[in-house]
C-alpha atoms as a PDB file:
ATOM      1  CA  UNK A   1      93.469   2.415  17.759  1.00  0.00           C
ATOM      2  CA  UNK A   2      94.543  -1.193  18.130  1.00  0.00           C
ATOM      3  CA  UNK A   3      95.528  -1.747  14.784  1.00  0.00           C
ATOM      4  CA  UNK A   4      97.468   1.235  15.244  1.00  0.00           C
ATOM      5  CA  UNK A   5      98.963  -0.610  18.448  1.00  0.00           C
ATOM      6  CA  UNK A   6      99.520  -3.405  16.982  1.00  0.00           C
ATOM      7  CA  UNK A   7     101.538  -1.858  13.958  1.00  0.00           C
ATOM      8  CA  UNK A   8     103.401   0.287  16.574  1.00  0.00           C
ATOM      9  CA  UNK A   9     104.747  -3.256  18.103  1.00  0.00           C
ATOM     10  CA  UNK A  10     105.809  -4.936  14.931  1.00  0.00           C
ATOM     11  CA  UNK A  11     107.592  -1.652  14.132  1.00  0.00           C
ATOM     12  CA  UNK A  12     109.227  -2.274  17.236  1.00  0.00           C
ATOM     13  CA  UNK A  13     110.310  -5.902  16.284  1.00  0.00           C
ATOM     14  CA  UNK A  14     111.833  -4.952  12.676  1.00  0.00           C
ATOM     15  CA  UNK A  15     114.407  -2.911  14.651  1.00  0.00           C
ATOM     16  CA  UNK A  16     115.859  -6.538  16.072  1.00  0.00           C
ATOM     17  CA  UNK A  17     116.329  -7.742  12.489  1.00  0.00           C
ATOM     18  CA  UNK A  18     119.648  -7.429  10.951  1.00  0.00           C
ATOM     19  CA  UNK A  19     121.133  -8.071   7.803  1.00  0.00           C
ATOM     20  CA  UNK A  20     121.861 -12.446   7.570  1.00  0.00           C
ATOM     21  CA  UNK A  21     119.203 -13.235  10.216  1.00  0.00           C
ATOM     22  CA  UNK A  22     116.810 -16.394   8.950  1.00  0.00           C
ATOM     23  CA  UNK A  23     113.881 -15.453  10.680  1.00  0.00           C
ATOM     24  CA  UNK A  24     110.389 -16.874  11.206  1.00  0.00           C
ATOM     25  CA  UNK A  25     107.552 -14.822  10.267  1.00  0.00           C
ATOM     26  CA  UNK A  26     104.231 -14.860  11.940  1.00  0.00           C
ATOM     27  CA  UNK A  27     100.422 -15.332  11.000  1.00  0.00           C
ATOM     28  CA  UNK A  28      97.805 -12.935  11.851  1.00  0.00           C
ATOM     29  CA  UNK A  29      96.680  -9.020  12.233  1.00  0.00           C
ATOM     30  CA  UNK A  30      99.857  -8.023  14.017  1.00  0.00           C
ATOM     31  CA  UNK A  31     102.153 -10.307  11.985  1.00  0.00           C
ATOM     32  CA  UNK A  32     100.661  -8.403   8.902  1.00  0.00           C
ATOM     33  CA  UNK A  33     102.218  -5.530  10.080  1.00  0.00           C
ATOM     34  CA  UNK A  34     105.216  -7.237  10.663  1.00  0.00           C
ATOM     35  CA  UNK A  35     106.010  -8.509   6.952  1.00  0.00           C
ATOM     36  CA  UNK A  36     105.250  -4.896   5.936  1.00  0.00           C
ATOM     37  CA  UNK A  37     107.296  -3.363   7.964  1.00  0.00           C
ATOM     38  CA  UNK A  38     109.869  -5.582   6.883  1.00  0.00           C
ATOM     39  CA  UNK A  39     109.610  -5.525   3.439  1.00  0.00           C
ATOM     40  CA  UNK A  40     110.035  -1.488   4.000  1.00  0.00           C
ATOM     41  CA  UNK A  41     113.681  -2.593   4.907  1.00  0.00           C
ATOM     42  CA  UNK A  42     114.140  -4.762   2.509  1.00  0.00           C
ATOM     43  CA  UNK A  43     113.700  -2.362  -0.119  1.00  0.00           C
ATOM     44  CA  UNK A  44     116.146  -0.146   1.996  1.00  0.00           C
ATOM     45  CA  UNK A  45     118.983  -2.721   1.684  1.00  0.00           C
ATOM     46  CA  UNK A  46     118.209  -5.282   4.876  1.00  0.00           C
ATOM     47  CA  UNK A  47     119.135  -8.702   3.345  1.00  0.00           C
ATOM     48  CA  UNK A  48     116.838 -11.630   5.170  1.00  0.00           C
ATOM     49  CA  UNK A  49     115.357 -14.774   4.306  1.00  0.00           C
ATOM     50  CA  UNK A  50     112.288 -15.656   5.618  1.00  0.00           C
ATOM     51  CA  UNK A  51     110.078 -18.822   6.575  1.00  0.00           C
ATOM     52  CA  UNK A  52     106.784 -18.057   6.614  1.00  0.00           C
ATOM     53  CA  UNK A  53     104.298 -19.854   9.197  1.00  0.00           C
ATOM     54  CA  UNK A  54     100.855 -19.584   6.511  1.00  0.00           C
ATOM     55  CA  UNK A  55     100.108 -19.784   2.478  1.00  0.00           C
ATOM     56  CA  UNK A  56      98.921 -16.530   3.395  1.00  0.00           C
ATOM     57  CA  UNK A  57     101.474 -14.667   5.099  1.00  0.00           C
ATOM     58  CA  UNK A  58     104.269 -16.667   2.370  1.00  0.00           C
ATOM     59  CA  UNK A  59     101.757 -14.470  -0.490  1.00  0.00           C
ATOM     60  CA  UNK A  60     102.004 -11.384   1.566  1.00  0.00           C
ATOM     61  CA  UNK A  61     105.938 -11.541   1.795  1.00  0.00           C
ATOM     62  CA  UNK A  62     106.578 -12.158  -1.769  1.00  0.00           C
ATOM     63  CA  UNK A  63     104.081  -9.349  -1.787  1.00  0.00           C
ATOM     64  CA  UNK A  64     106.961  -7.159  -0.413  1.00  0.00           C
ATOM     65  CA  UNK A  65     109.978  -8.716  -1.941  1.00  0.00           C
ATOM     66  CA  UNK A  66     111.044 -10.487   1.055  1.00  0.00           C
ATOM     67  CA  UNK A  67     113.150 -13.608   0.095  1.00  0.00           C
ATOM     68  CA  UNK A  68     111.812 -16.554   1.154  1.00  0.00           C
ATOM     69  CA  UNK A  69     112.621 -20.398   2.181  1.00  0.00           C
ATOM     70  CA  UNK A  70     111.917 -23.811   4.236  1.00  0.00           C
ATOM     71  CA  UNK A  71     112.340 -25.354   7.068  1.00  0.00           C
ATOM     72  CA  UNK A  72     113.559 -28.029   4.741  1.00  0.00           C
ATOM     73  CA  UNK A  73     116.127 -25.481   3.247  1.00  0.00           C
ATOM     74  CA  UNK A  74     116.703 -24.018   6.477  1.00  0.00           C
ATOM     75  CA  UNK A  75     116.269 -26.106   9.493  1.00  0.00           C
ATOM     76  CA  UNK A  76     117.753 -24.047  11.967  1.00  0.00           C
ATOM     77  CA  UNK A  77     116.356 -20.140  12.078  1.00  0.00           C
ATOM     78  CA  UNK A  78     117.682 -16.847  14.322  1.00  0.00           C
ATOM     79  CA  UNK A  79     114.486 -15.488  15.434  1.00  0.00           C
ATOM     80  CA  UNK A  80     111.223 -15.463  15.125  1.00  0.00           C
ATOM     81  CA  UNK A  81     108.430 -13.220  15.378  1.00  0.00           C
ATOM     82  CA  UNK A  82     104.829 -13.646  15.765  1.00  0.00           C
ATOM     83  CA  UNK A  83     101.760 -12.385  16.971  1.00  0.00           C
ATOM     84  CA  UNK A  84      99.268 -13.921  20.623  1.00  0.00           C
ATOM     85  CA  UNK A  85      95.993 -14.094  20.964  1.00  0.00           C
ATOM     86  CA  UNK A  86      96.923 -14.108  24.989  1.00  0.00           C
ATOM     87  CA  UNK A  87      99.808 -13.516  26.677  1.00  0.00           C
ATOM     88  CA  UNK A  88     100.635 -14.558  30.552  1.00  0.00           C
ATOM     89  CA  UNK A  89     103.035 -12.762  32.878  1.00  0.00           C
ATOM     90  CA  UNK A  90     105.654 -16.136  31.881  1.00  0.00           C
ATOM     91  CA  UNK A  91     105.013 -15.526  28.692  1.00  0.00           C
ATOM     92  CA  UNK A  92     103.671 -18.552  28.066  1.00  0.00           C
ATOM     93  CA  UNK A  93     100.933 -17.762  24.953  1.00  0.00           C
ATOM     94  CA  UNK A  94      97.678 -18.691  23.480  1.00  0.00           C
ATOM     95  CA  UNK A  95      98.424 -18.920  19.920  1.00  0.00           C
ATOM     96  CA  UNK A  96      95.742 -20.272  16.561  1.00  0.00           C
ATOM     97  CA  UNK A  97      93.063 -17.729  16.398  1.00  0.00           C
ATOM     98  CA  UNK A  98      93.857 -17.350  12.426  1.00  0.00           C
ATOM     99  CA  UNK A  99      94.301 -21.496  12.173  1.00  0.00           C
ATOM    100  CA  UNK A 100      97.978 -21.418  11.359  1.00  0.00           C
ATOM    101  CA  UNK A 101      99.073 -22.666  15.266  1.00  0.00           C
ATOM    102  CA  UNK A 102     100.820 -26.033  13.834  1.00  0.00           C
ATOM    103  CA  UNK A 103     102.807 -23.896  11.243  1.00  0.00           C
ATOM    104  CA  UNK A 104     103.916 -21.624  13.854  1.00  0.00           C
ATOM    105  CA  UNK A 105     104.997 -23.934  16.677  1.00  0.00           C
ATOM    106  CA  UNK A 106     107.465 -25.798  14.170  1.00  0.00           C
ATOM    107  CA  UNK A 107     108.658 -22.659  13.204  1.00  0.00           C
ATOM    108  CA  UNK A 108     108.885 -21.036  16.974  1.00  0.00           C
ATOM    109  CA  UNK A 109     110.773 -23.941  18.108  1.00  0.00           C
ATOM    110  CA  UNK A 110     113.426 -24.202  14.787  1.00  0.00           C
ATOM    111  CA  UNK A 111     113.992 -20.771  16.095  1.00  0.00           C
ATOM    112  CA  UNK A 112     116.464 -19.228  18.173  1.00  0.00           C
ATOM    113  CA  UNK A 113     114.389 -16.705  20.048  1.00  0.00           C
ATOM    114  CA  UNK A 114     111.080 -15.908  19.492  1.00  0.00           C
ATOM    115  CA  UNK A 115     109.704 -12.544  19.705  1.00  0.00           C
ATOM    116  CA  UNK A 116     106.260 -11.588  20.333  1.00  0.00           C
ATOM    117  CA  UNK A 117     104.276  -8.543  19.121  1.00  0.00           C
ATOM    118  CA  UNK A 118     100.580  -7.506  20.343  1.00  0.00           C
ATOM    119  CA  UNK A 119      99.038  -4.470  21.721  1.00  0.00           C
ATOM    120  CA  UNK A 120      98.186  -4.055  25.533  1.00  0.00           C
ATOM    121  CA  UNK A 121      94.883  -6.008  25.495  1.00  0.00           C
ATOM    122  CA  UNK A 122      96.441  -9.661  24.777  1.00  0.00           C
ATOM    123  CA  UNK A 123      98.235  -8.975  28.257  1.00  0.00           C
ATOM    124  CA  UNK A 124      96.744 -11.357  30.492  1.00  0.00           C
ATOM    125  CA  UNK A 125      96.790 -12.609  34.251  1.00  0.00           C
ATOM    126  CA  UNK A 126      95.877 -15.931  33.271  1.00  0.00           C
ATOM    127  CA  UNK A 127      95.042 -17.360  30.028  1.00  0.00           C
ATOM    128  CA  UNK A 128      91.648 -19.072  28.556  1.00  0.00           C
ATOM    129  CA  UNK A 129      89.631 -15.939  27.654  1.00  0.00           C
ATOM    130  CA  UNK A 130      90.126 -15.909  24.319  1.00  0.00           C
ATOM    131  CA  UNK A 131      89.160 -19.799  23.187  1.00  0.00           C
ATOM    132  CA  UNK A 132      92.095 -22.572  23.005  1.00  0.00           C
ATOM    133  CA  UNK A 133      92.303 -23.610  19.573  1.00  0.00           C
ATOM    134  CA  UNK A 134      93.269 -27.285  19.299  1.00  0.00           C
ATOM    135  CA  UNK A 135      94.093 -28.728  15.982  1.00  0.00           C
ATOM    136  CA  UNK A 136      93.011 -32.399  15.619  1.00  0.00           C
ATOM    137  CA  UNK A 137      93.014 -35.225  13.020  1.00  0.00           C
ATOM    138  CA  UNK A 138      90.396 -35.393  10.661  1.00  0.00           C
ATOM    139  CA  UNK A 139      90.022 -39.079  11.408  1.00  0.00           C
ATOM    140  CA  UNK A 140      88.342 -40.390  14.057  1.00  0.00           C
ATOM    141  CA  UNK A 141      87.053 -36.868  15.391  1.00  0.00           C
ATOM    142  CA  UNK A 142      84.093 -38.133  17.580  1.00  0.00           C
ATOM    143  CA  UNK A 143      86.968 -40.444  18.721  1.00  0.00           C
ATOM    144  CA  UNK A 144      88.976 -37.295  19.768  1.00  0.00           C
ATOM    145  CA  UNK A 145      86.189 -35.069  21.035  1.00  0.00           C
ATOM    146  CA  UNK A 146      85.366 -37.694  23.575  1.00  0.00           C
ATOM    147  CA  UNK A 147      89.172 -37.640  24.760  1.00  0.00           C
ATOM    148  CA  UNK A 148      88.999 -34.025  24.574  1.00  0.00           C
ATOM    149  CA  UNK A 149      86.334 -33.367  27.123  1.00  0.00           C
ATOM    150  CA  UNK A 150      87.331 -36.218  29.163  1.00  0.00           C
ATOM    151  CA  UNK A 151      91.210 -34.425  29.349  1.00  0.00           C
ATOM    152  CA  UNK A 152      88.948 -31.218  30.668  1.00  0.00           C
ATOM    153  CA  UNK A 153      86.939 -32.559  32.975  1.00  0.00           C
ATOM    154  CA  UNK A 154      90.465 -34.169  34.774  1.00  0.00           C
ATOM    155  CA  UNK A 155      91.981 -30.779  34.594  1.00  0.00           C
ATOM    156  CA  UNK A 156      88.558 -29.409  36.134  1.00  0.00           C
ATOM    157  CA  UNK A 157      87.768 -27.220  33.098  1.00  0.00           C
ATOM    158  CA  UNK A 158      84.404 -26.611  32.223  1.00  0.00           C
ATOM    159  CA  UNK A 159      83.628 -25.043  28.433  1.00  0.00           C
ATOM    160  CA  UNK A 160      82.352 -26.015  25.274  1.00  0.00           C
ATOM    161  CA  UNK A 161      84.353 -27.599  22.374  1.00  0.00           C
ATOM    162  CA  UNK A 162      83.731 -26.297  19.377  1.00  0.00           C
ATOM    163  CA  UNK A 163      84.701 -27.253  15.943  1.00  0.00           C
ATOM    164  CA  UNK A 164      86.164 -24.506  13.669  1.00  0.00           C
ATOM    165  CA  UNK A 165      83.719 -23.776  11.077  1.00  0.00           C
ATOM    166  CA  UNK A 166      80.527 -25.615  11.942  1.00  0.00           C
ATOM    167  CA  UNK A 167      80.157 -29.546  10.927  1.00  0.00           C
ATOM    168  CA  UNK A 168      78.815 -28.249   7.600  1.00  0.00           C
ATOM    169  CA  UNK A 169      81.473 -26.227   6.992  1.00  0.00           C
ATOM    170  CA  UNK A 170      84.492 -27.164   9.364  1.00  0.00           C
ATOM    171  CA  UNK A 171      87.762 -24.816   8.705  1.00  0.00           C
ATOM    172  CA  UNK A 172      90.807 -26.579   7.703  1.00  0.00           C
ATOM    173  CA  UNK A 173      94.166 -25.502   8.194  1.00  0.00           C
ATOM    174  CA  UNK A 174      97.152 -25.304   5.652  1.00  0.00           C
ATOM    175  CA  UNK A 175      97.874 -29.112   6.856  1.00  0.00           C
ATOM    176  CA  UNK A 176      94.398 -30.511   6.309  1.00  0.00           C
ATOM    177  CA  UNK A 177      93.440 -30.946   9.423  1.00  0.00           C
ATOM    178  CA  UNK A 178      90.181 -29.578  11.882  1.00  0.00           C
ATOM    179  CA  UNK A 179      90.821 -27.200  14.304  1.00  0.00           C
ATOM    180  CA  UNK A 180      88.712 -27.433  17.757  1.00  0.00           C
ATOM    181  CA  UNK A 181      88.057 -24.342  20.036  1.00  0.00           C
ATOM    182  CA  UNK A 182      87.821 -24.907  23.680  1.00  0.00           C
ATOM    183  CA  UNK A 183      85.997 -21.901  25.551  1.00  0.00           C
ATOM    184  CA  UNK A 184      87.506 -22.597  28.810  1.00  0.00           C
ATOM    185  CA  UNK A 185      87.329 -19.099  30.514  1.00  0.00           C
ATOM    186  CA  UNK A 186      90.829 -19.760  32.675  1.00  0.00           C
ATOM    187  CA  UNK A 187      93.829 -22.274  32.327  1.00  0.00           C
ATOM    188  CA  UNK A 188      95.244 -22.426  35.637  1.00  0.00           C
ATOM    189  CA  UNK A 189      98.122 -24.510  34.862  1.00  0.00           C
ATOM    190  CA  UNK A 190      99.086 -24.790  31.376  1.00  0.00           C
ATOM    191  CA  UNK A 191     101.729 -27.201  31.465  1.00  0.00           C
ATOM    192  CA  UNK A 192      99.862 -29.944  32.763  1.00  0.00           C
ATOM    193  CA  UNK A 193      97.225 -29.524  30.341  1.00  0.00           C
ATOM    194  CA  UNK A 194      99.426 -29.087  27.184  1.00  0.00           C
ATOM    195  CA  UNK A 195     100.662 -32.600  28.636  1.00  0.00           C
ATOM    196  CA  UNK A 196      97.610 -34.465  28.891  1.00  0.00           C
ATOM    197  CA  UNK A 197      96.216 -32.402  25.251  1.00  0.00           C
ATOM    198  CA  UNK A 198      99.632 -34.052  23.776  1.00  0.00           C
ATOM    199  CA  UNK A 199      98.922 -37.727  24.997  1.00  0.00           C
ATOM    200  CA  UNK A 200      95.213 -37.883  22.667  1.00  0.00           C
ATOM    201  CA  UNK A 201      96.277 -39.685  19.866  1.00  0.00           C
ATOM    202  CA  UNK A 202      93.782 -37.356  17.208  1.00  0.00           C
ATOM    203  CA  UNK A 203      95.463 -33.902  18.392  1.00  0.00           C
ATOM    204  CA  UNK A 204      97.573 -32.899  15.876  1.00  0.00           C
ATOM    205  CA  UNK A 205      98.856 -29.813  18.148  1.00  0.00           C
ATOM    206  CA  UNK A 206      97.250 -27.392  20.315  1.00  0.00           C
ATOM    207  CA  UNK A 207      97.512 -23.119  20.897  1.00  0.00           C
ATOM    208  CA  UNK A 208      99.591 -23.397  24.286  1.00  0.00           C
ATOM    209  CA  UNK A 209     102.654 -22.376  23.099  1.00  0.00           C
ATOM    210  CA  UNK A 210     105.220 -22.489  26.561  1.00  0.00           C
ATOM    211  CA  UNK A 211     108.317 -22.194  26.612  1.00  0.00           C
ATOM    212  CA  UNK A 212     109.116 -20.515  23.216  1.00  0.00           C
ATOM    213  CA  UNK A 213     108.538 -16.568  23.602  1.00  0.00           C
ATOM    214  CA  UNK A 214     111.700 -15.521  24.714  1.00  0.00           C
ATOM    215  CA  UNK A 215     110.140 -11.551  25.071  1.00  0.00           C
ATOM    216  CA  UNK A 216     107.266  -9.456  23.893  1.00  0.00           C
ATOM    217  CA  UNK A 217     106.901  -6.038  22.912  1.00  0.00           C
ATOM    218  CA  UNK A 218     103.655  -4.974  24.007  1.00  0.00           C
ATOM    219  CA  UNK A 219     101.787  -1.790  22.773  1.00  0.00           C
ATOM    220  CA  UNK A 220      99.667   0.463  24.701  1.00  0.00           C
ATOM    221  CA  UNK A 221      99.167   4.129  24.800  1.00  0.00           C
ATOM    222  CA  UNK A 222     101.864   5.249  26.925  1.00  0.00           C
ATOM    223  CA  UNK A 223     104.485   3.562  24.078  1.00  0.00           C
ATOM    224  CA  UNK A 224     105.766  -0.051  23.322  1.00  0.00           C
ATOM    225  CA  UNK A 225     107.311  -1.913  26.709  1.00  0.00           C
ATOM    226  CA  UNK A 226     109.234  -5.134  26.725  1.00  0.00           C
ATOM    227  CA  UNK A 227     107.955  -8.118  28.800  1.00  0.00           C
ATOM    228  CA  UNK A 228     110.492 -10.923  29.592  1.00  0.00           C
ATOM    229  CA  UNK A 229     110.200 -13.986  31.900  1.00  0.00           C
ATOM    230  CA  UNK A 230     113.364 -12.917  34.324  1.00  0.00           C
ATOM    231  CA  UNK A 231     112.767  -8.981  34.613  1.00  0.00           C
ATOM    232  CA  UNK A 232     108.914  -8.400  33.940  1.00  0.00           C
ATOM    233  CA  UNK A 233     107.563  -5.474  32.764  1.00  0.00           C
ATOM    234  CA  UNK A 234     109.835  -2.584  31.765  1.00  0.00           C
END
């Protein structure tokens, strides 16, 4: 049923795309169904170029004959649209459960607007259930876990930090770097942490993504809604 949710959302989304848009596209589950559904109207005459946010959603959309550039070709895009691992009612997001959060901030905020596509479950009072991904250096990472918890316990977060992956076998993202997960269980004010996460000198960029989303079509059973920062839920 979700993935039938989620595919129901990023159906939704295709129908903003029109022909001579320069759009960002997504990585993840949802954003899967986003390049597919896309590439369904490319073959029906929609002419787009797209910059993709991951090696693997850039294999998936040659996959389905979407054309495809830069940031470096293109340094200014229309929209973009993406999937959440949370979502709060200001839309601000939790974004880097599939490791490609770096990619898809500098992409998000090239763009326009940014559009974001989930089912009903990412929908979220306030974030921190699902586990803040923060991308760090490689360098120096005892350096930066220290920092790390000592940024949480100022923000009065308690949770575990956890690398990606294991110390054996850490993941690394498209950019070569780590990627930490912070269980934190609830972010009461995300700003103030994305500011102090910012000032450690190892974090490459981290999953709090505020600011960007612009709306979100939401799937659920009773249809797709549209949630927006000025209007709520409608």
């Amino acid at each position: 049923m979700s993935d039938d949710l989620k595919r129901q959302a990023a159906e939704r989304a295709v129908e903003d795309v029109t022909s001579g848009m320069k759009i960002g596209i997504g990585t993840g589950s949802t954003a899967e169904h986003f390049v597919r559904a896309l590439g369904q109207k490319v073959r029906d005459g929609l002419d787009v170029v797209g910059v993709p946010t991951s090696e693997k959603t850039h294999a998936l959309a040659l996959k389905e004959g979407i054309s495809l550039a830069t940031l470096d070709e293109i340094p200014h895009l229309d929209l973009t649209i993406d999937g959440a691992d949370e979502i709060n009612p200001d839309l601000v997001l939790i974004k880097g459960g599939g490791g490609a959060l770096l990619r898809e901030k500098i992409v998000a905020a090239a763009s326009g607007e940014m559009i974001v596509i989930a089912d009903g479950t990412k929908v979220v009072e306030a974030l921190g259930q699902f586990p803040l991904p923060i991308e760090v250096n490689k360098f120096g990472l005892g350096a930066t876990m220290i920092a790390l918890k000592s940024v949480l316990d100022q923000n009065d977060l308690q949770g575990e930090l956890e690398l990606r992956g294991g110390a054996d076998h850490p993941f690394v993202t498209d950019g070569g770097h780590y990627i930490v997960d912070a269980h934190l269980g609830k972010i009461p004010y995300p700003a103030t942490l994305a500011d102090d996460l910012n000032a450690i000198p190892g974090v490459v960029e981290h999953g709090l993504f505020i600011g960007l989303a612009t709306k979100a079509y939401i799937a659920a059973a009773d249809g797709v809604k549209t949630l927006t920062k000025v209007s709520g839920e409608n």
